[in-house]
N, C-alpha and C. Protein backbone atom coordinates (compact mmCIF):
# COMPACT_ATOMS: atom_id res chain seq x y z
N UNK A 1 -42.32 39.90 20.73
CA UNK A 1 -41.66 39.85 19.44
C UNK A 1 -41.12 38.46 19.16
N UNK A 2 -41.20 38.21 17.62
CA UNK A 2 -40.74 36.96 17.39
C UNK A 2 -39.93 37.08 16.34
N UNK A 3 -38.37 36.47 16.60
CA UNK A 3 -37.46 36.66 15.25
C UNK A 3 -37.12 35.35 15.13
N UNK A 4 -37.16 35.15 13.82
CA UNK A 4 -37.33 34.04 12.73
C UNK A 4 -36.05 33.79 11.86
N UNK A 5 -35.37 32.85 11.96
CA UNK A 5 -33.76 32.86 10.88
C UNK A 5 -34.09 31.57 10.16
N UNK A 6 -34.40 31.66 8.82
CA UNK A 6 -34.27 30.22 8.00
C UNK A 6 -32.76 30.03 7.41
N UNK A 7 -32.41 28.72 7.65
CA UNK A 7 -30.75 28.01 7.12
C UNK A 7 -31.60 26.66 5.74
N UNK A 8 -30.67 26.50 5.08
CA UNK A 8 -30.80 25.43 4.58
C UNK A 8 -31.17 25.58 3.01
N UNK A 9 -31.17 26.72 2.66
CA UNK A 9 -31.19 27.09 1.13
C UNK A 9 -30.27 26.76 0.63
N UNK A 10 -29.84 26.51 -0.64
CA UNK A 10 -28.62 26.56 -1.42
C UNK A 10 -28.91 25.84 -2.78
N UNK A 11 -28.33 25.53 -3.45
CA UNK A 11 -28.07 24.91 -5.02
C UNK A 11 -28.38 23.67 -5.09
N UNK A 12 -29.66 23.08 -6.16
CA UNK A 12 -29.28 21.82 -6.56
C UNK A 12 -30.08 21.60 -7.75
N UNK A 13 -29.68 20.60 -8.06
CA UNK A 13 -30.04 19.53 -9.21
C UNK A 13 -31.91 19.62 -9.44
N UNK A 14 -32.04 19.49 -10.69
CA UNK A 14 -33.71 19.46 -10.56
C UNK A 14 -34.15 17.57 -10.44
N UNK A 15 -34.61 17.14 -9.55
CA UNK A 15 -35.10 16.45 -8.71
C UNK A 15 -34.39 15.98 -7.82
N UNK A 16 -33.62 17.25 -6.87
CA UNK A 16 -32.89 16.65 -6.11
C UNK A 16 -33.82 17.12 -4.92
N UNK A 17 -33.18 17.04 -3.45
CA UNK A 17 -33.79 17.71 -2.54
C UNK A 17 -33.00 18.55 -1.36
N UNK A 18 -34.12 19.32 -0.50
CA UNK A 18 -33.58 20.70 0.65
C UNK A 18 -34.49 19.98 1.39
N UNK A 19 -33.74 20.60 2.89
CA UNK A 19 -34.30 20.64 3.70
C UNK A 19 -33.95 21.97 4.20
N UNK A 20 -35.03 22.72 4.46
CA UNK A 20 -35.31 24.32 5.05
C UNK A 20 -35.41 24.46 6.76
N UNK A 21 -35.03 25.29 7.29
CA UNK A 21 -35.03 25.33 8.83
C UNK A 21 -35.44 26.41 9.25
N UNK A 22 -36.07 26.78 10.26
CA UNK A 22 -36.84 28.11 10.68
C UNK A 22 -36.66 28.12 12.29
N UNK A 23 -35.63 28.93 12.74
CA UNK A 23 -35.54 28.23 14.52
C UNK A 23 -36.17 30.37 14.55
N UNK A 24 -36.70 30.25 15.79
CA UNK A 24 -37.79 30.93 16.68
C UNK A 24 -36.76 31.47 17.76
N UNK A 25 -36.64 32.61 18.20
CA UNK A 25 -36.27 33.23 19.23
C UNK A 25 -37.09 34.24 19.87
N UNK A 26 -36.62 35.02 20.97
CA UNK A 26 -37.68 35.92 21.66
C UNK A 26 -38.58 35.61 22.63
N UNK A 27 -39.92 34.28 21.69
CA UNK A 27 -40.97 34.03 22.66
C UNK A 27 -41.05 32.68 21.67
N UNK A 28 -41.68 31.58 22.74
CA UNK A 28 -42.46 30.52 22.08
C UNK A 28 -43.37 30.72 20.75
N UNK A 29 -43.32 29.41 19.96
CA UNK A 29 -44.20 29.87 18.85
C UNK A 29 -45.65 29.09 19.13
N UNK A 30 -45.42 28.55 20.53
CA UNK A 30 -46.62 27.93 20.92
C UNK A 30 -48.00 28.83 20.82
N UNK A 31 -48.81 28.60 20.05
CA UNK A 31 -50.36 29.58 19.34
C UNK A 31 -50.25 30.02 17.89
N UNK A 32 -49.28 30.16 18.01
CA UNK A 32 -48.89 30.69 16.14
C UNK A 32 -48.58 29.62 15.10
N UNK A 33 -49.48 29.69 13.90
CA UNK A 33 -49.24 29.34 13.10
C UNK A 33 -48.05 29.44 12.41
N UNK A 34 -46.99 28.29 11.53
CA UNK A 34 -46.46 28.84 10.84
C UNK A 34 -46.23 28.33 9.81
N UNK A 35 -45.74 29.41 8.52
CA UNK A 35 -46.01 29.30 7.85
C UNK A 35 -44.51 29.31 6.38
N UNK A 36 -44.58 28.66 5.28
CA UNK A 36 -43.46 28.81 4.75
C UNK A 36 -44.25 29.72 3.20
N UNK A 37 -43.64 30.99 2.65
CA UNK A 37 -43.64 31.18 1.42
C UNK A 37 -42.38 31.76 0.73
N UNK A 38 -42.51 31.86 -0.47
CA UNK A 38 -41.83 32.08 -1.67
C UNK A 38 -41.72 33.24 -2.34
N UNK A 39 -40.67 33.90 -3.05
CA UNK A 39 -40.98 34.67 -3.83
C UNK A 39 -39.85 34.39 -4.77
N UNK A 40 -39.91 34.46 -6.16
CA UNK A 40 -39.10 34.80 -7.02
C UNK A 40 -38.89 35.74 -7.92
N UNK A 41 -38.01 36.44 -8.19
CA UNK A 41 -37.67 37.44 -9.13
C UNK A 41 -38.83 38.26 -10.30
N UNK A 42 -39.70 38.74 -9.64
CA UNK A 42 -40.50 39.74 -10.36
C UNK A 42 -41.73 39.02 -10.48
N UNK A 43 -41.95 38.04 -9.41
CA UNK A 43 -43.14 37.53 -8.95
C UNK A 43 -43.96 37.98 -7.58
N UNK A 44 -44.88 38.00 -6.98
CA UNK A 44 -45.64 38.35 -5.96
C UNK A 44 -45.00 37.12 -4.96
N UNK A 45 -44.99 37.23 -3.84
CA UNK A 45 -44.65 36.48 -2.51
C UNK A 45 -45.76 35.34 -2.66
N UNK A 46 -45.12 34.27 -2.86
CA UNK A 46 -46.29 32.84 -2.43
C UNK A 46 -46.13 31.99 -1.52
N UNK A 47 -47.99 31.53 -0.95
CA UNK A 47 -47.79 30.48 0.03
C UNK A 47 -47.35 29.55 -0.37
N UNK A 48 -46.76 28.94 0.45
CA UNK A 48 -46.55 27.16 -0.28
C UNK A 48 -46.69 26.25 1.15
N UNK A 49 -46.82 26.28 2.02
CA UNK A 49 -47.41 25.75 3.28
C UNK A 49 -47.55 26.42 5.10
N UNK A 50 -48.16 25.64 4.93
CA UNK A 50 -48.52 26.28 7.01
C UNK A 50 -49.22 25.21 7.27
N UNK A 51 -48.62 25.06 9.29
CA UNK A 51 -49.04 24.36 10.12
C UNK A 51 -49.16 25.06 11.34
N UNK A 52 -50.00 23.89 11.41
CA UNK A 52 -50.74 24.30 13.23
C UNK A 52 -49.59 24.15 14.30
N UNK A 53 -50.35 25.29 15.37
CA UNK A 53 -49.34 24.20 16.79
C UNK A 53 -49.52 22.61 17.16
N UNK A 54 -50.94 22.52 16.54
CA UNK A 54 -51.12 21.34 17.29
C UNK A 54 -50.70 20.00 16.20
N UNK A 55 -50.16 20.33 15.33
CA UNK A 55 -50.12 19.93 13.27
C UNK A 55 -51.44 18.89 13.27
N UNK A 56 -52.00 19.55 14.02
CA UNK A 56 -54.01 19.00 13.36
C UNK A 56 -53.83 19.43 12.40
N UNK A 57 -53.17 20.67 11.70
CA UNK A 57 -54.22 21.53 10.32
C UNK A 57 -52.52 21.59 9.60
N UNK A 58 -52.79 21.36 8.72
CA UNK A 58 -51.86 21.41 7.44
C UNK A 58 -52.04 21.73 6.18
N UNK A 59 -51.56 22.69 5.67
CA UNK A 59 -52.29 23.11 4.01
C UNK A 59 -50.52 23.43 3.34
N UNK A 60 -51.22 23.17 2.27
CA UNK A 60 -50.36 23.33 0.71
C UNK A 60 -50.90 23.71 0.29
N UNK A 61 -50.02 24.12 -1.27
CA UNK A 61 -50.45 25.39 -2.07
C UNK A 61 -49.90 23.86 -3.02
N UNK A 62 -50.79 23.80 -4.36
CA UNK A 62 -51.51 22.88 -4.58
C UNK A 62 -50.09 22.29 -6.06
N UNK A 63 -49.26 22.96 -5.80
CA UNK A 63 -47.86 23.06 -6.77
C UNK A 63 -46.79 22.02 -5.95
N UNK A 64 -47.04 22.10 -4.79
CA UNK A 64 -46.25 21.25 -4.15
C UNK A 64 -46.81 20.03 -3.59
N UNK A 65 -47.63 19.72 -3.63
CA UNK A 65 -48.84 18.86 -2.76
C UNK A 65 -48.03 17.28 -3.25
N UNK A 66 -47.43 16.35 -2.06
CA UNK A 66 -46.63 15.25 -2.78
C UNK A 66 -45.16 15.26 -2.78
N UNK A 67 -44.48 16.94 -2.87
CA UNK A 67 -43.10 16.76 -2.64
C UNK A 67 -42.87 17.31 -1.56
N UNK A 68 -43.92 18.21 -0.51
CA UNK A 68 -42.88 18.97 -0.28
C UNK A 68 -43.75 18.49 1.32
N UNK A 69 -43.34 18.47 2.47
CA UNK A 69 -43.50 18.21 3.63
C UNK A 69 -43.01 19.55 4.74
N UNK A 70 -44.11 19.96 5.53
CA UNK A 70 -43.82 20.81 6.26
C UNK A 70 -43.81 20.10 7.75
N UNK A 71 -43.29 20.70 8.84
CA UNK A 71 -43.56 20.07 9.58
C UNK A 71 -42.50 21.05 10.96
N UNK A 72 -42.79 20.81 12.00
CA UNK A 72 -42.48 21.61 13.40
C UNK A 72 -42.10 20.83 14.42
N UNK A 73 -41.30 21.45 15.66
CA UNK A 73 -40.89 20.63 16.57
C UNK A 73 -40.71 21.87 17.67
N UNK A 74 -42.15 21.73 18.54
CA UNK A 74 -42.38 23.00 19.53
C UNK A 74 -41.65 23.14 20.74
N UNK A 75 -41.00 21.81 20.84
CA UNK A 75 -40.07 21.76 22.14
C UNK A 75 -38.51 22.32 21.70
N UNK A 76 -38.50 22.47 20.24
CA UNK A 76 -36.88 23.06 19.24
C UNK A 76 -37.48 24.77 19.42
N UNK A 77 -38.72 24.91 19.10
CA UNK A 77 -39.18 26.14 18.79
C UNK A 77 -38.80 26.58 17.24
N UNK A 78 -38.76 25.16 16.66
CA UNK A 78 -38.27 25.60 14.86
C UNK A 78 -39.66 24.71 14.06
N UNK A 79 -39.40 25.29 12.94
CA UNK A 79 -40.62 24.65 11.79
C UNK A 79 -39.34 24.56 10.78
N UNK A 80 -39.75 23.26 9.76
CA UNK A 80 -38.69 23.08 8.45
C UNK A 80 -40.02 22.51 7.34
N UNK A 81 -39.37 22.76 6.67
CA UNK A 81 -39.97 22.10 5.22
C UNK A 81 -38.98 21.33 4.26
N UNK A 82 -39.57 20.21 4.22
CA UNK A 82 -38.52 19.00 3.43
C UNK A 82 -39.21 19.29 1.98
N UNK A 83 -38.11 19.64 1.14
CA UNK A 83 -38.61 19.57 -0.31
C UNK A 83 -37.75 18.64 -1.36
N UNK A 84 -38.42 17.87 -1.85
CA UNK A 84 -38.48 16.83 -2.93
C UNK A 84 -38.46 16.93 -3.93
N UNK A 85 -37.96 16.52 -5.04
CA UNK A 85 -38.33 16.03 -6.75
C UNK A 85 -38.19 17.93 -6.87
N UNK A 86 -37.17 18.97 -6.53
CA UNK A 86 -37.42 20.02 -6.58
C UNK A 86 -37.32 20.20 -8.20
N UNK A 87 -38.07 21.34 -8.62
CA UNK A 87 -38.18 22.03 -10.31
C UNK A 87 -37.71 23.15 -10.24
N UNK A 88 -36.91 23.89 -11.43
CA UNK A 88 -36.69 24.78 -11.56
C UNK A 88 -37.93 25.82 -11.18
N UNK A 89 -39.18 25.88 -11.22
CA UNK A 89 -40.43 26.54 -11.11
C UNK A 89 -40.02 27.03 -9.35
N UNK A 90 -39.65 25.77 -8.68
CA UNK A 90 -39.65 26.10 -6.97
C UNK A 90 -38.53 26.90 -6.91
N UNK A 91 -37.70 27.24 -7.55
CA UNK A 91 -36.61 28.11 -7.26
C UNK A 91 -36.88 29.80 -6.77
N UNK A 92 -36.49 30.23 -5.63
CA UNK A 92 -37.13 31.15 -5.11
C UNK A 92 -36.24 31.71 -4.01
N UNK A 93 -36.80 32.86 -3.34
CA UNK A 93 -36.28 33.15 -1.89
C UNK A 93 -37.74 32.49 -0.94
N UNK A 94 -37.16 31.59 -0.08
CA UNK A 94 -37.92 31.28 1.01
C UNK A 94 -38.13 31.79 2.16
N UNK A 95 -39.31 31.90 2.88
CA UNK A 95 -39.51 33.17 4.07
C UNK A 95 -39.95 31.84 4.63
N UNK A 96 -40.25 32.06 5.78
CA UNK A 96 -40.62 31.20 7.26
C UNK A 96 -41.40 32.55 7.77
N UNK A 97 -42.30 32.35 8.31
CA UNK A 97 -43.61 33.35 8.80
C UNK A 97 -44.35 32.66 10.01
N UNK A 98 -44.71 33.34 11.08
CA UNK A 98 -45.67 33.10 11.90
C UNK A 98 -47.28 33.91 11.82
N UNK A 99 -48.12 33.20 12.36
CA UNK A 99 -49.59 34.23 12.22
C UNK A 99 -50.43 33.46 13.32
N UNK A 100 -51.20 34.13 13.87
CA UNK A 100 -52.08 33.96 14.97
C UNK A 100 -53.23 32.72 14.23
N UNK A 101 -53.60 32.80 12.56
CA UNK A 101 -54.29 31.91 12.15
C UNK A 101 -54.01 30.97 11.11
N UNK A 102 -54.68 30.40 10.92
CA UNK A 102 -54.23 29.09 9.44
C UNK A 102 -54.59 30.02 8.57
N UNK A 103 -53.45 30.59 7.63
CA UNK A 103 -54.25 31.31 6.26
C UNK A 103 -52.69 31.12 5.56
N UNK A 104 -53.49 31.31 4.53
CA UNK A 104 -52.35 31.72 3.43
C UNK A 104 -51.86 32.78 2.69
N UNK A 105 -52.72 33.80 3.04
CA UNK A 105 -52.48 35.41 2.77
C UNK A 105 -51.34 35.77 3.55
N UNK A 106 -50.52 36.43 3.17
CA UNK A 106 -49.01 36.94 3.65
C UNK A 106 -49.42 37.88 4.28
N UNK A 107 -50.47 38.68 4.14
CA UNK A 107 -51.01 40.01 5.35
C UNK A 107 -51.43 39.67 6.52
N UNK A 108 -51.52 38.15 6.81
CA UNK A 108 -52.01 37.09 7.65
C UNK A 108 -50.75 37.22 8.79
N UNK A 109 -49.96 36.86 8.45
CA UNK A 109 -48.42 36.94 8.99
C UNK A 109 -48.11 38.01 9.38
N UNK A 110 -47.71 37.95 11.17
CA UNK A 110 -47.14 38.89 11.60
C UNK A 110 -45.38 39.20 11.69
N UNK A 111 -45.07 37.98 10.99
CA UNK A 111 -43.71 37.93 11.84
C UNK A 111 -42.73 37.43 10.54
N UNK A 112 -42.03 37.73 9.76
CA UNK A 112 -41.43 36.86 9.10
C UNK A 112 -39.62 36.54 9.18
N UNK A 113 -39.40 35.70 8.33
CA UNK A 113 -37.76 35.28 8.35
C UNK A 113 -37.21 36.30 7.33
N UNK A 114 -35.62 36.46 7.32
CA UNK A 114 -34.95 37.32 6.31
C UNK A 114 -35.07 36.58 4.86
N UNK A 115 -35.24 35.13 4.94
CA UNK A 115 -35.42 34.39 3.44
C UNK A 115 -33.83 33.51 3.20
N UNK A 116 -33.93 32.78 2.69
CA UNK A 116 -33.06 32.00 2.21
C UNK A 116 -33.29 31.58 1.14
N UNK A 117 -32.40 31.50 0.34
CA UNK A 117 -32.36 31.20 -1.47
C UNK A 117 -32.43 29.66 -1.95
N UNK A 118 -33.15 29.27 -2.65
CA UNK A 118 -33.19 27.95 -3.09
C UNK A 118 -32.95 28.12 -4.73
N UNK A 119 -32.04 27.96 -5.11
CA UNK A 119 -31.55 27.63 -7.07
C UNK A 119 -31.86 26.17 -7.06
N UNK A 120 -32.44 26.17 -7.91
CA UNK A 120 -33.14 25.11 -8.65
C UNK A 120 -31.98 24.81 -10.17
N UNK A 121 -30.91 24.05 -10.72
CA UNK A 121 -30.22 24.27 -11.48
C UNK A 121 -31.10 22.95 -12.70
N UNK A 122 -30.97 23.37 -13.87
CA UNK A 122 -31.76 22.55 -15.20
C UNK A 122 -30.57 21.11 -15.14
């Protein structure tokens, strides 16, 4: 089993920036992909990035591509995502997810975080 706690949500300015945190307990996340998505208020759950163990493989979801930086530290056993130039559009609950592969389908993911809130303010 793998439990997942993201910190680092909260309120800001539109082009200001977050930094998101995802620390790993239980078992290593060494083999698992992971992965960050989104959901907002009467929208479907979206990807918005995943990385490798090895961060050979890196993908975005093509809305963020430029602000937003994912990135891991396997010896912390955490993954974060640095987000930039944020828009009201990115305003969301954020999940942190693990999965055995690089995908971006949320059925992909075995494991996810409780979510943390990002307000995006005009």
């Amino acid at each position: 089993q793998v439990q997942l706690v993201e910190s680092g949500g909260g309120l800001v300015q539109t082009g200001g920036s977050l930094r998101l945190s995802c620390a790993a307990s239980g078992r290593t996340l060494s083999s698992y992909y992971m992965g960050w998505f989104r959901q907002a208020p009467g929208k479907e759950r979206e990807f918005v990035a995943a990385i490798s163990w090895s961060i050979a493989y890196i993908r975005y979801v093509e809305s963020v591509k430029g602000r937003f930086t994912i990135s891991r530290d396997n010896a912390k056993n955490t993954v974060s995502l640095q987000m930039n130039s944020l828009k009201p559009e990115d305003a969301a609950v954020y999940y942190c997810a693990a999965s055995r592969a690089l995908d971006s389908r949320a059925s992909a993911y075995n494991y996810w975080g409780q979510g943390t809130q990002v307000t995006v303010s005009t």
